[in-house]
C-alpha atoms as a PDB file:
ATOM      1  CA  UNK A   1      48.803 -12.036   2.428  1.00  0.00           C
ATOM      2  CA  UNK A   2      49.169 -14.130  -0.974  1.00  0.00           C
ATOM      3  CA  UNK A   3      47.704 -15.760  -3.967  1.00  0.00           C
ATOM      4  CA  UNK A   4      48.478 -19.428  -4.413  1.00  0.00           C
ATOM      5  CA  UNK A   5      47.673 -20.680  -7.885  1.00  0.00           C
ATOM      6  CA  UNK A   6      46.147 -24.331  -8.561  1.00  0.00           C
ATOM      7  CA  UNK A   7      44.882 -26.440 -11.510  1.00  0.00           C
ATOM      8  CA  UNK A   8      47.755 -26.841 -13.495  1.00  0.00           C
ATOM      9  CA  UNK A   9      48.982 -30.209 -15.072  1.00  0.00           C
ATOM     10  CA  UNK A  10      49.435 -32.734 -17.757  1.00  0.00           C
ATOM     11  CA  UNK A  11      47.084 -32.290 -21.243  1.00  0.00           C
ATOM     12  CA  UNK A  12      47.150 -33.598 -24.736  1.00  0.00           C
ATOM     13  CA  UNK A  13      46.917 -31.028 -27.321  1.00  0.00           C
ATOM     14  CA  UNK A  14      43.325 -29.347 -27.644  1.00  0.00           C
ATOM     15  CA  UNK A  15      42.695 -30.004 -24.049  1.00  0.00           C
ATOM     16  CA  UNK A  16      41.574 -27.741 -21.579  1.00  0.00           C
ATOM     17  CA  UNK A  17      42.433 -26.886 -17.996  1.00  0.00           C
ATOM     18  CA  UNK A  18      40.751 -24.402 -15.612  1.00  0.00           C
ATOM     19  CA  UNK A  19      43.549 -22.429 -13.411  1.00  0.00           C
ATOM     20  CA  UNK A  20      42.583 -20.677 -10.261  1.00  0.00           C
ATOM     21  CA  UNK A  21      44.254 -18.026  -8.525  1.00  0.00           C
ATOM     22  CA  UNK A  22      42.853 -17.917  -4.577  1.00  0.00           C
ATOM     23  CA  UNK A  23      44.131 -14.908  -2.680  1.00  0.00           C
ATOM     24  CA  UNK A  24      44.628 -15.099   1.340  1.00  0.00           C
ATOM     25  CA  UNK A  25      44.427 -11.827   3.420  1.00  0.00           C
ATOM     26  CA  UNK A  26      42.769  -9.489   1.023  1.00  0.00           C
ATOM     27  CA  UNK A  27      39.728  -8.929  -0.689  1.00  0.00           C
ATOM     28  CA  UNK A  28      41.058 -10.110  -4.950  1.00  0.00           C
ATOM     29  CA  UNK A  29      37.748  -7.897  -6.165  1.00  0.00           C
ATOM     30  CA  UNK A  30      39.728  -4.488  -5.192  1.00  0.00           C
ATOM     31  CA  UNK A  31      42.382  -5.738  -7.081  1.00  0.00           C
ATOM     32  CA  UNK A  32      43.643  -6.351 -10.947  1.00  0.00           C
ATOM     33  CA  UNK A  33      44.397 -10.075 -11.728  1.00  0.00           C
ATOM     34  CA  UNK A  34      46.518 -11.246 -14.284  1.00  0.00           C
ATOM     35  CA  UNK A  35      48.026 -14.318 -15.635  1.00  0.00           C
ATOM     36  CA  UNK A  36      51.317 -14.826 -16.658  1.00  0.00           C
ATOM     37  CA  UNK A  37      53.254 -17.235 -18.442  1.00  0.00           C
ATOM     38  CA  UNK A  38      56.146 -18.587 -18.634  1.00  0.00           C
ATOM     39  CA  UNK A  39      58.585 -21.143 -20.331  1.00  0.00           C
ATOM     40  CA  UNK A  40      62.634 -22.106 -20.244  1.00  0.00           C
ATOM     41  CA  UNK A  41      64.636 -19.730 -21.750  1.00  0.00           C
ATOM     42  CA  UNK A  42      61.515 -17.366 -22.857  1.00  0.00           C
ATOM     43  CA  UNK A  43      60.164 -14.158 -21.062  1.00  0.00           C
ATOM     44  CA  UNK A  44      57.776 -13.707 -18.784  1.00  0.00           C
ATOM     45  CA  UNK A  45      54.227 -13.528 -21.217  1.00  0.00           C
ATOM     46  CA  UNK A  46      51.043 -11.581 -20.062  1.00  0.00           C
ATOM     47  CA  UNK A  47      48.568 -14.296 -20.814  1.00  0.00           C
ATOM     48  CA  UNK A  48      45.211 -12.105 -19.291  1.00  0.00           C
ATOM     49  CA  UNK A  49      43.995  -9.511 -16.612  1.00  0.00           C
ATOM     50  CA  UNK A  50      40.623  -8.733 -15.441  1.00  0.00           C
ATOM     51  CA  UNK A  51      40.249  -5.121 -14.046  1.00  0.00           C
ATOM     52  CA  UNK A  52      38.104  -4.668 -10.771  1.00  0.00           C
ATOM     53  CA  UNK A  53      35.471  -3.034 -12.934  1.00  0.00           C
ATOM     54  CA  UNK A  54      35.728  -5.577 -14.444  1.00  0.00           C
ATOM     55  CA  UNK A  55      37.515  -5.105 -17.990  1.00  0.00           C
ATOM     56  CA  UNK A  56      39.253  -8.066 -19.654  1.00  0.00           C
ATOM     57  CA  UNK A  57      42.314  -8.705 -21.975  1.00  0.00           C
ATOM     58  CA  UNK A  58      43.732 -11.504 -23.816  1.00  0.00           C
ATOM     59  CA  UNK A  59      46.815 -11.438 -25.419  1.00  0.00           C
ATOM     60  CA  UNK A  60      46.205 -11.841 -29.226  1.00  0.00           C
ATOM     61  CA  UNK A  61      47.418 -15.732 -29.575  1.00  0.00           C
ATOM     62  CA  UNK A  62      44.293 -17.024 -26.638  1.00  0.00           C
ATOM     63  CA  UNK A  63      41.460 -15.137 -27.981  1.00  0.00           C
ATOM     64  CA  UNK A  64      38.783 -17.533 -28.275  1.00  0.00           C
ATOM     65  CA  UNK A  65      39.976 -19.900 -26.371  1.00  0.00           C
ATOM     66  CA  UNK A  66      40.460 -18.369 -23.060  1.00  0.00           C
ATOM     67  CA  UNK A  67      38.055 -17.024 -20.783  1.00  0.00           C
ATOM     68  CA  UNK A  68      38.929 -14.882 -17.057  1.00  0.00           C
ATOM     69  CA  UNK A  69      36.332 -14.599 -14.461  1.00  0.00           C
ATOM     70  CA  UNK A  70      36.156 -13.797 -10.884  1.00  0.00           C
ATOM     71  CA  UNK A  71      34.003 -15.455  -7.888  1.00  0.00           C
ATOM     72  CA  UNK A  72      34.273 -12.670  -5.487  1.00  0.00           C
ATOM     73  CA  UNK A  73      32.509 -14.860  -2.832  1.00  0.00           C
ATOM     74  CA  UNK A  74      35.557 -17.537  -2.881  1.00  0.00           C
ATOM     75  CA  UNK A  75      38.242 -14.606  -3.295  1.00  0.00           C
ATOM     76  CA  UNK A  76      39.136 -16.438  -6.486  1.00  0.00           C
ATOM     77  CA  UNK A  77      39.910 -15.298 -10.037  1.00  0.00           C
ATOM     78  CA  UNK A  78      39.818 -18.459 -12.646  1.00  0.00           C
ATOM     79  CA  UNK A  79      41.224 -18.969 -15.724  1.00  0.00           C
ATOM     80  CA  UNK A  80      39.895 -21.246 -18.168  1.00  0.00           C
ATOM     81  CA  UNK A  81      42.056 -22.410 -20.928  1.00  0.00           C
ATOM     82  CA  UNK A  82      41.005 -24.576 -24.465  1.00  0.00           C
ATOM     83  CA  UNK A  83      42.073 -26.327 -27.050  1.00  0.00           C
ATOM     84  CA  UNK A  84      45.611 -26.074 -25.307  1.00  0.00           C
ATOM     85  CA  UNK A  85      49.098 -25.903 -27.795  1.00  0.00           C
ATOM     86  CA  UNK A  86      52.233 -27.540 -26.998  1.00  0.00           C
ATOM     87  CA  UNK A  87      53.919 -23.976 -26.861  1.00  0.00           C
ATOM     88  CA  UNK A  88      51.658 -22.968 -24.459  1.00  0.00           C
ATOM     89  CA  UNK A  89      53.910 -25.020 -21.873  1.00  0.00           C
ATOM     90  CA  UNK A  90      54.847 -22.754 -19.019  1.00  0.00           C
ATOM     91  CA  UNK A  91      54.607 -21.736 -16.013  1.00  0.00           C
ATOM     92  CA  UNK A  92      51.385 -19.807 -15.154  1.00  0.00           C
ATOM     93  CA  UNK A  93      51.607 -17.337 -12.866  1.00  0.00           C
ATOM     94  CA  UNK A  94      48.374 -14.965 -10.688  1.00  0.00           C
ATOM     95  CA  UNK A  95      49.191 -11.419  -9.992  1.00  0.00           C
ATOM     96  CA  UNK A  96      47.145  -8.953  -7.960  1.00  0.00           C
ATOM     97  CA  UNK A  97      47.902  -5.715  -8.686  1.00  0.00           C
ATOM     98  CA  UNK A  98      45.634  -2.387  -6.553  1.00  0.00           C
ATOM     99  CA  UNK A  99      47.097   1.067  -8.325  1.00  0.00           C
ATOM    100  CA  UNK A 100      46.111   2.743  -5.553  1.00  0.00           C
ATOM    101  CA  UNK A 101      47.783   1.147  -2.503  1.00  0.00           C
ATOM    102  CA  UNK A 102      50.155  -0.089  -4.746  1.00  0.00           C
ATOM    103  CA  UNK A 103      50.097  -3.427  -3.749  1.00  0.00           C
ATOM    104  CA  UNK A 104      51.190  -6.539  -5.850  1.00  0.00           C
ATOM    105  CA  UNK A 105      51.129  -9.704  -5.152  1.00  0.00           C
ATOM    106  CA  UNK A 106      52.753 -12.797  -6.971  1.00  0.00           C
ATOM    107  CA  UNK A 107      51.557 -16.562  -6.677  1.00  0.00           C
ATOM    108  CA  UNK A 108      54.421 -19.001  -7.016  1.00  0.00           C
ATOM    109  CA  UNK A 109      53.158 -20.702 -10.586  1.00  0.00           C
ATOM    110  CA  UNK A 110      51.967 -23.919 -11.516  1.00  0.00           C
ATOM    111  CA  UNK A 111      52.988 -26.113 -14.451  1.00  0.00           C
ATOM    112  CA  UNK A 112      51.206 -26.505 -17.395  1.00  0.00           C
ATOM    113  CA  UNK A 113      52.313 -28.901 -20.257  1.00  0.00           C
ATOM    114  CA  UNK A 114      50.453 -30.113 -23.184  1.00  0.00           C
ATOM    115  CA  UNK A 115      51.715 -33.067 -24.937  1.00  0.00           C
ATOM    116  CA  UNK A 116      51.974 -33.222 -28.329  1.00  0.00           C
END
């Protein structure tokens, strides 16, 4: 049982990349999804989550410019980011959260840098 995150990388600024978080084990549409970010020396950011109704939020700084959607036939939850900042370097990470088994699940990141 896991998610494994994928389609992270190297952009200039005001690129885009489209992150996908792929769960193994379980079915992702029973559960909350959320991206998280993170970079050296800075906390762990909540860049997204997508209920399983589904209901979306974006922290404040991606509005706009980020868009969450599911594919419940590939068990995937995607992430598209654009016109990428340098700050925005971090680690990305999926979570899968159900509030009623309480089960969570935690993909193991993948880079994302954008060059300025």
């Amino acid at each position: 049982l896991e998610v494994v995150e994928s389609g992270g990388g190297l952009v200039q600024t005001g690129g885009s990349l489209n992150l996908s978080c792929t769960a193994s084990g379980f079915a992702l549409d029973n559960y909350a999804v959320g991206w998280f970010r993170q970079a050296p020396g800075k906390e762990r950011e909540k860049v997204s989550c997508i209920s399983s109704d589904p209901e979306s939020y974006y922290v404040d700084s991606v509005k706009g410019r980020v868009t969450l959607s599911r594919d419940n036939s590939k068990n995937r939850v995607y992430l598209e980011m654009n016109n990428l900042k340098p700050e925005e370097s971090a680690v990305y990470y999926c979570n899968a959260y159900n509030s009623y088994n309480l089960r969570d699940y935690w993909g193991q990141g993948t880079q994302v840098t954008v060059s300025s």
